[in-house]
PDB file of N, CA and C in Angstrom:
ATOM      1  N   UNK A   1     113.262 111.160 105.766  1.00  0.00           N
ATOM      2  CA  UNK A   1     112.027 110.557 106.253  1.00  0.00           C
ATOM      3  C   UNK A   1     112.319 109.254 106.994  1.00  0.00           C
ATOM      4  N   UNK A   2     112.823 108.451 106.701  1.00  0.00           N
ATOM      5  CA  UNK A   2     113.339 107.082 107.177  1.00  0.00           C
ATOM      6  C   UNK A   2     114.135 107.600 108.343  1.00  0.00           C
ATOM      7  N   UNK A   3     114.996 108.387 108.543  1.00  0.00           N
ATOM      8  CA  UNK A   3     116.270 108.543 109.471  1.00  0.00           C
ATOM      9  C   UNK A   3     115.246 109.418 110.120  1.00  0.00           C
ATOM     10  N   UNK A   4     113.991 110.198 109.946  1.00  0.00           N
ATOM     11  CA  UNK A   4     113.616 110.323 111.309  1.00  0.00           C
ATOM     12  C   UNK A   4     112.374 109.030 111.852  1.00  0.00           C
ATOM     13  N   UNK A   5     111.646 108.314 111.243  1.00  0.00           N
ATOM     14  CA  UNK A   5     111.620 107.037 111.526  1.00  0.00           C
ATOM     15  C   UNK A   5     112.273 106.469 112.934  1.00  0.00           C
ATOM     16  N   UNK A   6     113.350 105.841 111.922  1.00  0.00           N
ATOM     17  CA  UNK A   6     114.134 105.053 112.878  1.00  0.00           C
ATOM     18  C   UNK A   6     114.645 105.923 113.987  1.00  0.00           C
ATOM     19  N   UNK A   7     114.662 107.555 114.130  1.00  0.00           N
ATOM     20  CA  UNK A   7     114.895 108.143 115.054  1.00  0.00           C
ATOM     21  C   UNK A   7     113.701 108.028 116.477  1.00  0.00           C
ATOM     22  N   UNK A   8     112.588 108.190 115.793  1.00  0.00           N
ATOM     23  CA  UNK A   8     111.554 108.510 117.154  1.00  0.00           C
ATOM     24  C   UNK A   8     110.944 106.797 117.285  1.00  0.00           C
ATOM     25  N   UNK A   9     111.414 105.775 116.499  1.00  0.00           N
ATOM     26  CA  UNK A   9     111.124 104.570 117.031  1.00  0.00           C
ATOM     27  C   UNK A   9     112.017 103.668 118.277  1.00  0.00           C
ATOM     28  N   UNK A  10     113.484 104.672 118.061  1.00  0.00           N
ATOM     29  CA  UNK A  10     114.509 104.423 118.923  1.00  0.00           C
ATOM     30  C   UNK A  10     114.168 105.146 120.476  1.00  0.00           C
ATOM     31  N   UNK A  11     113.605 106.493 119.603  1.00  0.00           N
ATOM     32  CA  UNK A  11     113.411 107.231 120.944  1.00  0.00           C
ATOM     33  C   UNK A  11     111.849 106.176 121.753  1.00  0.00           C
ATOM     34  N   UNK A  12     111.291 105.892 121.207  1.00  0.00           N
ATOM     35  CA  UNK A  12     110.014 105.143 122.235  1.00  0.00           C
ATOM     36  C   UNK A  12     110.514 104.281 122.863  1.00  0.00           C
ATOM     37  N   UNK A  13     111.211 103.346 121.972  1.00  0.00           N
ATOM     38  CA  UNK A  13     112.294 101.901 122.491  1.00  0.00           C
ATOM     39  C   UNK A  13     112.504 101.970 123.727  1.00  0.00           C
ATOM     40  N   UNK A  14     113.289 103.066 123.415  1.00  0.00           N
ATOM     41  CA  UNK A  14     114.168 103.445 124.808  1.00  0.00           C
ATOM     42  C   UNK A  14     113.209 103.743 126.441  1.00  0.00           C
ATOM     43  N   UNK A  15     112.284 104.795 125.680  1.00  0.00           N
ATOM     44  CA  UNK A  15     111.848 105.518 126.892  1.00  0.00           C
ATOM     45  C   UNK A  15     110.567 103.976 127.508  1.00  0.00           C
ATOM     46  N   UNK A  16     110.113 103.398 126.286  1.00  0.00           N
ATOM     47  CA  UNK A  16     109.353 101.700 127.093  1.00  0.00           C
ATOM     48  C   UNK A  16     109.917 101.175 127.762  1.00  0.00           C
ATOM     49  N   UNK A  17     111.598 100.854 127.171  1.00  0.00           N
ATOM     50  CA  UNK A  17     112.397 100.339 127.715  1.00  0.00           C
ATOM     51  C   UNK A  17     112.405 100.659 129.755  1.00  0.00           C
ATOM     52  N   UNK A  18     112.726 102.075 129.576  1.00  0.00           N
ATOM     53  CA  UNK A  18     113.151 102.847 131.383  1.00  0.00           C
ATOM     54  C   UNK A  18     111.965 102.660 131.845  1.00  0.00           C
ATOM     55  N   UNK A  19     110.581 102.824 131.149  1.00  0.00           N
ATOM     56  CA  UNK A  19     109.413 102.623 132.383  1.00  0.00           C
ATOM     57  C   UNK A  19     108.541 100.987 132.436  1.00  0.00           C
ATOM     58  N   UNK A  20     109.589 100.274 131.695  1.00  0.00           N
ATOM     59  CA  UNK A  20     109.033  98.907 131.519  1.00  0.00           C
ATOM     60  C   UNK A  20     107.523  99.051 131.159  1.00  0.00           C
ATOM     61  N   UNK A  21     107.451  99.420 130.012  1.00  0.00           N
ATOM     62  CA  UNK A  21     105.820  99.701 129.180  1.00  0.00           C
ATOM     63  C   UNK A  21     106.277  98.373 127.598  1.00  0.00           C
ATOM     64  N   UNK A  22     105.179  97.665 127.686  1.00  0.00           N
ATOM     65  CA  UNK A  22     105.396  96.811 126.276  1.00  0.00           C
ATOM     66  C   UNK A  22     104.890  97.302 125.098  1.00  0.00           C
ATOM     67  N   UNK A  23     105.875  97.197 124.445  1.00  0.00           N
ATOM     68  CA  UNK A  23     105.338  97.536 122.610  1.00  0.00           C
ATOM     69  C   UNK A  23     104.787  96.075 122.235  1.00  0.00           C
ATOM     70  N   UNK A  24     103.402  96.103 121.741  1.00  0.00           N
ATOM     71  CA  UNK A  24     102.480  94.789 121.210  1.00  0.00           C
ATOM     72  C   UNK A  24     102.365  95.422 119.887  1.00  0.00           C
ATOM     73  N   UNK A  25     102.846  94.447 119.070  1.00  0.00           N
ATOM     74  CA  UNK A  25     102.464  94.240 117.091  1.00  0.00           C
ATOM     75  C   UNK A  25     101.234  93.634 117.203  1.00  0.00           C
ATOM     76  N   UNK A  26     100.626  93.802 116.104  1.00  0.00           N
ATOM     77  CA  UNK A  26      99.399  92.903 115.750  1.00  0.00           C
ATOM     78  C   UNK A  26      99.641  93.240 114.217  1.00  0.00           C
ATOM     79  N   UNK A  27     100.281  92.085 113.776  1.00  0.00           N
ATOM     80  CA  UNK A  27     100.022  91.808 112.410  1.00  0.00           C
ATOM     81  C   UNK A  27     101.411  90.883 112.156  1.00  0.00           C
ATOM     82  N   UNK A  28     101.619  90.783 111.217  1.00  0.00           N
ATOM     83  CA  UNK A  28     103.308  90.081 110.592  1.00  0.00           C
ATOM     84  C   UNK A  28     104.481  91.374 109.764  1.00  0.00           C
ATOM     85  N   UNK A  29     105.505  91.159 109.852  1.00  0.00           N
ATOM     86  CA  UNK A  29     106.214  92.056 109.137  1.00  0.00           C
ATOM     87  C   UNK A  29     106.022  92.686 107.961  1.00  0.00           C
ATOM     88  N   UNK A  30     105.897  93.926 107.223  1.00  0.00           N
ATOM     89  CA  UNK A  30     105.570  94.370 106.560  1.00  0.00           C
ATOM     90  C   UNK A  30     104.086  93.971 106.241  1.00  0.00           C
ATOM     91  N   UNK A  31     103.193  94.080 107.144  1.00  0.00           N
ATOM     92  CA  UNK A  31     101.578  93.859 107.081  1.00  0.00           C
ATOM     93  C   UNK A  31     101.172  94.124 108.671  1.00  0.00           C
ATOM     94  N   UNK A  32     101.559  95.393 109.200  1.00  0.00           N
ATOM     95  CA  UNK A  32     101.401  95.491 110.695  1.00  0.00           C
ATOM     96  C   UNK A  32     100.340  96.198 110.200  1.00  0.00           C
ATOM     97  N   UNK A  33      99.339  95.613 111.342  1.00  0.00           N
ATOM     98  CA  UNK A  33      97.773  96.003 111.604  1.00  0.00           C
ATOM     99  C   UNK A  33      97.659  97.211 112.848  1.00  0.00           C
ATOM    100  N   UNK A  34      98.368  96.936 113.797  1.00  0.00           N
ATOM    101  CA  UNK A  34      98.446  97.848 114.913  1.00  0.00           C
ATOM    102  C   UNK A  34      99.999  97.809 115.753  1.00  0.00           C
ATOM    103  N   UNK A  35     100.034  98.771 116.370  1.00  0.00           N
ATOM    104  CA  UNK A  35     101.097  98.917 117.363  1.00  0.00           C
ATOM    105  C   UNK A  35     100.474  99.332 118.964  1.00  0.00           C
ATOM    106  N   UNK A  36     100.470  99.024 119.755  1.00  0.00           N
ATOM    107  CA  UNK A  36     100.044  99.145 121.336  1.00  0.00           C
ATOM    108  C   UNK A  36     100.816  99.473 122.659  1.00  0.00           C
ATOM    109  N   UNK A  37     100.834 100.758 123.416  1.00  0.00           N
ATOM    110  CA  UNK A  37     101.967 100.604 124.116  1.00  0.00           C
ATOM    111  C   UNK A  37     101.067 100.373 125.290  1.00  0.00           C
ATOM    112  N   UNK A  38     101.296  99.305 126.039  1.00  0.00           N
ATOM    113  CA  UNK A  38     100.985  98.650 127.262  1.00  0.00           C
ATOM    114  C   UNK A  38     101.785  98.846 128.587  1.00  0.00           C
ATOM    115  N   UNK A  39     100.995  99.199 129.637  1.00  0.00           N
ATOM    116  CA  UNK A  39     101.909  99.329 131.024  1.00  0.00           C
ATOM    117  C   UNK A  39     100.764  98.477 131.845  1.00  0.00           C
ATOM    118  N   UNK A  40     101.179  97.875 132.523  1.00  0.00           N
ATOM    119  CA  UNK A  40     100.564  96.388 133.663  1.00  0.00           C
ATOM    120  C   UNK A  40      99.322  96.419 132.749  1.00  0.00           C
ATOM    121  N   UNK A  41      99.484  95.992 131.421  1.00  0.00           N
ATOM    122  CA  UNK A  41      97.950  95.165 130.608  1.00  0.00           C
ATOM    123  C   UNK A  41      97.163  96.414 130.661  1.00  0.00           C
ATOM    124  N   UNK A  42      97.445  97.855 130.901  1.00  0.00           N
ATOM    125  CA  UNK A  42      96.345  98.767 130.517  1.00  0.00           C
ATOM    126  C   UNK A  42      97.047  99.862 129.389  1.00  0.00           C
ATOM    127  N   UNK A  43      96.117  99.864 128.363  1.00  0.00           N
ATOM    128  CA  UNK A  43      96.839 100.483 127.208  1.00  0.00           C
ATOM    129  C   UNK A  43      96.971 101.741 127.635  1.00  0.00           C
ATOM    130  N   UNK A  44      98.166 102.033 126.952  1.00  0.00           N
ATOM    131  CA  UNK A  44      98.236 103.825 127.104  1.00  0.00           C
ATOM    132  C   UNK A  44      98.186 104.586 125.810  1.00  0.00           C
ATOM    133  N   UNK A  45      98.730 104.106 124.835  1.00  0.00           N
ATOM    134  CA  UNK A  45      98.246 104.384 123.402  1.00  0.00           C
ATOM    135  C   UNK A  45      98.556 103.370 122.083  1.00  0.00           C
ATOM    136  N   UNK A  46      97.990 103.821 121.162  1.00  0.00           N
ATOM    137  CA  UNK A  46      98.115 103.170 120.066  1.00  0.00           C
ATOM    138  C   UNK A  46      97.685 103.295 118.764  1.00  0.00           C
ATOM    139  N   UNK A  47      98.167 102.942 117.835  1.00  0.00           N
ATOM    140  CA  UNK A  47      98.560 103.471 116.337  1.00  0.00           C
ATOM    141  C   UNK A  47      97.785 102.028 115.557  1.00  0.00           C
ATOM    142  N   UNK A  48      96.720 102.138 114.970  1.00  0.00           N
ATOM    143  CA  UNK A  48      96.299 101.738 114.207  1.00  0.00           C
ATOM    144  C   UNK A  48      96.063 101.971 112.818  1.00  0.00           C
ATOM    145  N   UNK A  49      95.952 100.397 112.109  1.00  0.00           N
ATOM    146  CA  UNK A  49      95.395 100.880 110.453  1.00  0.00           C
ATOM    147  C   UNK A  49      93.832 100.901 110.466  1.00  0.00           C
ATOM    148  N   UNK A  50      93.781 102.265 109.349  1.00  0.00           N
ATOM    149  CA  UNK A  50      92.419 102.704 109.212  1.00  0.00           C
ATOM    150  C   UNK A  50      91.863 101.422 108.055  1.00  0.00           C
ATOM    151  N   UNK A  51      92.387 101.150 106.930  1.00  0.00           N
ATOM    152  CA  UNK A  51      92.088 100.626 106.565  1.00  0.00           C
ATOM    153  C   UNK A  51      92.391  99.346 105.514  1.00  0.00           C
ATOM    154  N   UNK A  52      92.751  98.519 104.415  1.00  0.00           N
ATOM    155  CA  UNK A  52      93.488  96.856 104.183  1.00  0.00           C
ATOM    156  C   UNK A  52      95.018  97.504 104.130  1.00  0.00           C
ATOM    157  N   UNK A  53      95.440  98.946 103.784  1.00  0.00           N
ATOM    158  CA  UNK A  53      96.971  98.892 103.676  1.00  0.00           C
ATOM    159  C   UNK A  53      97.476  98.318 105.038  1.00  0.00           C
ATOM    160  N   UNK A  54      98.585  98.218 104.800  1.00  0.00           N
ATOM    161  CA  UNK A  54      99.627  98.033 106.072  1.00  0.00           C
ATOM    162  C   UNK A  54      99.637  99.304 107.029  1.00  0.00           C
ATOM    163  N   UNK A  55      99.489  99.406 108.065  1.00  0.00           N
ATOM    164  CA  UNK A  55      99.807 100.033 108.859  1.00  0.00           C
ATOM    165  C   UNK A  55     101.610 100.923 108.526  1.00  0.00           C
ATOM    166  N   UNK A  56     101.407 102.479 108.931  1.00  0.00           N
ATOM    167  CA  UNK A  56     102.385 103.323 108.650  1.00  0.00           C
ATOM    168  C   UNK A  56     102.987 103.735 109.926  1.00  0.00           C
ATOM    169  N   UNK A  57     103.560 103.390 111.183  1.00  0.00           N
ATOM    170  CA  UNK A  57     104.201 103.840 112.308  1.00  0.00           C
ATOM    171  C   UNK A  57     104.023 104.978 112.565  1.00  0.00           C
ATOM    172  N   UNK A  58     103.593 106.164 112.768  1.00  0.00           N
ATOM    173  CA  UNK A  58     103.502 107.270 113.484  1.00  0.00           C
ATOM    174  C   UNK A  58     104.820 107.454 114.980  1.00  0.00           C
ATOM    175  N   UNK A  59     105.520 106.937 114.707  1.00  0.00           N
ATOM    176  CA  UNK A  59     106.625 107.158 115.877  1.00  0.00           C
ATOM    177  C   UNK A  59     106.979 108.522 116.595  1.00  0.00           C
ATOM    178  N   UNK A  60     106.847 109.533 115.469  1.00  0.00           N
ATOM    179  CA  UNK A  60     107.065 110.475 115.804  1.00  0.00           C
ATOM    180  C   UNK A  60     105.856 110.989 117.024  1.00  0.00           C
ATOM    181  N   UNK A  61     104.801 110.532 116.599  1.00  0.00           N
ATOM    182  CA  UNK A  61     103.655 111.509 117.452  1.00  0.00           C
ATOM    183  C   UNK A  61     103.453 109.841 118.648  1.00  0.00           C
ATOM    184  N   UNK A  62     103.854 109.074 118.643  1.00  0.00           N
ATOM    185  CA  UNK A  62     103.746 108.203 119.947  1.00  0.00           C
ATOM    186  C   UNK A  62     104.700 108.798 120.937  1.00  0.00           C
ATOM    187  N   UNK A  63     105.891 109.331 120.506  1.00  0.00           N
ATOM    188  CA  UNK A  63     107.178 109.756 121.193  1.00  0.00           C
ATOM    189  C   UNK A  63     106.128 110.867 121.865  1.00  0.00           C
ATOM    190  N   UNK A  64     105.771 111.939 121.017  1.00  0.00           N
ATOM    191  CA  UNK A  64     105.102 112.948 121.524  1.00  0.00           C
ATOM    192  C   UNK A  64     104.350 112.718 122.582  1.00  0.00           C
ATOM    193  N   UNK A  65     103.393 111.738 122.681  1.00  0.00           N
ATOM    194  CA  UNK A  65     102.405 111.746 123.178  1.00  0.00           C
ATOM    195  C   UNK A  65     103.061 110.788 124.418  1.00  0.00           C
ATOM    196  N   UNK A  66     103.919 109.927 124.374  1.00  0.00           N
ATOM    197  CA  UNK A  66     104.418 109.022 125.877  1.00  0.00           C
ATOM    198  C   UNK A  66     105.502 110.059 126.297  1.00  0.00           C
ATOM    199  N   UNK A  67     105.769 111.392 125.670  1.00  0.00           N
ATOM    200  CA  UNK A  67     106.968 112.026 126.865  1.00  0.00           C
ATOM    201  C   UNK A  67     106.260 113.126 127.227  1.00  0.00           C
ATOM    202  N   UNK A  68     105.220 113.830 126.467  1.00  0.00           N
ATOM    203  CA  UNK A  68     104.556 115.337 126.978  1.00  0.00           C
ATOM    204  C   UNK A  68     103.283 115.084 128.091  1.00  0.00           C
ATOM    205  N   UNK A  69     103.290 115.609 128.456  1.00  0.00           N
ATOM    206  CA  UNK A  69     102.104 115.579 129.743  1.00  0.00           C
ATOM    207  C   UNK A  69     100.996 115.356 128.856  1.00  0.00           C
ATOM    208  N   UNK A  70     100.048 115.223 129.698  1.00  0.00           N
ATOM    209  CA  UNK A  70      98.745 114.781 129.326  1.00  0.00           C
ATOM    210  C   UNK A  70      97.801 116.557 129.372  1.00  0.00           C
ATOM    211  N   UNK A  71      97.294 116.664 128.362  1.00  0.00           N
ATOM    212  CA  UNK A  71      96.914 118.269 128.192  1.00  0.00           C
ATOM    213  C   UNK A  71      95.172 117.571 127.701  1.00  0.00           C
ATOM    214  N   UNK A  72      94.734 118.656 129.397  1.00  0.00           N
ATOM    215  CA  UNK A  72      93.364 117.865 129.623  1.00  0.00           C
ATOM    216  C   UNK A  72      92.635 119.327 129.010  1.00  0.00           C
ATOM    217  N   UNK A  73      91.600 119.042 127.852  1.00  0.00           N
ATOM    218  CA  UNK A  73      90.667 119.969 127.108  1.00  0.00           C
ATOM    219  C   UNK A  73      89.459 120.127 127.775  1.00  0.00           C
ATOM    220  N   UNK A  74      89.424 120.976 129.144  1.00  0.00           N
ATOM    221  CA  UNK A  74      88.548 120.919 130.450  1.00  0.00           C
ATOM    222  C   UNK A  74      86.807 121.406 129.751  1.00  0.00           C
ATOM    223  N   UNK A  75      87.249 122.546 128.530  1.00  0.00           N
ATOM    224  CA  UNK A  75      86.139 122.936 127.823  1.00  0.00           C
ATOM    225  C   UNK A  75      85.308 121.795 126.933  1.00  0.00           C
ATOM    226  N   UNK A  76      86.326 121.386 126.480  1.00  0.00           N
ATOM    227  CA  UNK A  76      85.113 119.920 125.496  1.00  0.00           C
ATOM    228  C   UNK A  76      84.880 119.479 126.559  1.00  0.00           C
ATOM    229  N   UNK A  77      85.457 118.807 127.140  1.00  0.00           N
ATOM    230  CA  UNK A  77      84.927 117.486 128.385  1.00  0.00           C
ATOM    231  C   UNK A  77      83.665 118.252 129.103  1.00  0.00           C
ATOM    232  N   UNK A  78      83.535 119.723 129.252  1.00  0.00           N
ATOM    233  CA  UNK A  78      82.425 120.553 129.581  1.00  0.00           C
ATOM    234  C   UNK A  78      81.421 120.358 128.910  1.00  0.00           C
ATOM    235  N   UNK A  79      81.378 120.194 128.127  1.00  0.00           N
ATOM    236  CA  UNK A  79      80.410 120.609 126.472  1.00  0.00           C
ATOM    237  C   UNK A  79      80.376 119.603 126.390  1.00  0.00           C
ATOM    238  N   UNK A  80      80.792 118.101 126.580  1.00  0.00           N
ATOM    239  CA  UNK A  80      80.149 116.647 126.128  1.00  0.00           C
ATOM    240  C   UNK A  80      79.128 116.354 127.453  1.00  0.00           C
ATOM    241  N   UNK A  81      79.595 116.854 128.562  1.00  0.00           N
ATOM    242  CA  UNK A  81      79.163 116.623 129.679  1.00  0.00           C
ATOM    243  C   UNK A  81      77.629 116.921 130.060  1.00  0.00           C
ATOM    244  N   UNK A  82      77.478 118.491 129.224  1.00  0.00           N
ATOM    245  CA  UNK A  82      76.456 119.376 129.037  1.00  0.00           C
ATOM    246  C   UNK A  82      75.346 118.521 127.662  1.00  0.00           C
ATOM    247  N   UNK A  83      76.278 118.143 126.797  1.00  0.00           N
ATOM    248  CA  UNK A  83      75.213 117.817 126.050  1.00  0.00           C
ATOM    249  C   UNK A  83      75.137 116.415 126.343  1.00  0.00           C
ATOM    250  N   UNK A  84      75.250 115.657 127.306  1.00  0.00           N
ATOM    251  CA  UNK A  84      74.568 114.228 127.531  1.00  0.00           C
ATOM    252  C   UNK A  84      73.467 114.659 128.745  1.00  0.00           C
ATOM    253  N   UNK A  85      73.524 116.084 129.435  1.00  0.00           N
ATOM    254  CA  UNK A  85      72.370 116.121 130.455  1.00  0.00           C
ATOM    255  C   UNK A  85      72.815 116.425 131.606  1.00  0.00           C
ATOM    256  N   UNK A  86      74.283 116.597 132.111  1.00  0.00           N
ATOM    257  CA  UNK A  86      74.864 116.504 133.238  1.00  0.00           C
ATOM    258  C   UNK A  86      75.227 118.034 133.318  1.00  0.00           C
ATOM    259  N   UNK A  87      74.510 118.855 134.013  1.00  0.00           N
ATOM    260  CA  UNK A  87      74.741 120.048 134.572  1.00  0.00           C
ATOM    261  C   UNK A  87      74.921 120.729 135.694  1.00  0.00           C
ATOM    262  N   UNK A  88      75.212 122.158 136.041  1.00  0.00           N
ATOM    263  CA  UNK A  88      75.561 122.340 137.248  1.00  0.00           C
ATOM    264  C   UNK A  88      76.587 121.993 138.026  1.00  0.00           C
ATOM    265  N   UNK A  89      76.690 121.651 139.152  1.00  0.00           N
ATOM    266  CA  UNK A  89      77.882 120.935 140.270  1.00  0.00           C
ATOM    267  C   UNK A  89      77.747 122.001 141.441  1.00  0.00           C
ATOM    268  N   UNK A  90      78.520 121.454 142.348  1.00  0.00           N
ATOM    269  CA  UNK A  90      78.940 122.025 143.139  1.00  0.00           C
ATOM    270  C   UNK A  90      79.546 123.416 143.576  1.00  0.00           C
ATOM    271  N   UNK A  91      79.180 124.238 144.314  1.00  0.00           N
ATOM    272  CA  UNK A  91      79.831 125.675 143.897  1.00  0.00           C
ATOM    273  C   UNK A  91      80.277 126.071 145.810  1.00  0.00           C
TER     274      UNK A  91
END
């Protein structure tokens, strides 16, 4: 558990590192509140605590989510779209 940890926290490191994206803490050591990955001041994701524990790193699924494409769910975004009133389009 730890050795994959420190595995997919190395792997983000790195890959922030090549696209110059900042990792932002919000909290103090062993009492991290959030983690933030930032590119020119606009967030791209981030790992927050739900609630007073310390925040638990999710490294593994940040890795996931800053190296896999972006997988757009065209059907919900349909269906939120539909139920705020916005129908039809262009044909």
């Amino acid at each position: 558990m730890s050795q994959d940890k420190k595995r997919y926290y190395n792997r983000v490191r790195r890959t922030c590192l090549k696209h110059d994206i900042n990792i932002v803490y919000d909290g103090v050591p062993k009492n991290m509140r959030s983690v933030e990955l930032l590119k020119d001041g606009q967030l791209l994701m981030g790992d927050y605590a739900e609630d007073r524990n310390p925040l638990d790193i999710n490294w593994q699924r940040l890795h996931k989510d800053l190296t896999n494409p972006l997988d757009i769910n065209w059907q919900r975004l349909h269906k939120d779209l539909t139920k705020y009133g916005f129908t039809g389009g262009v044909k």
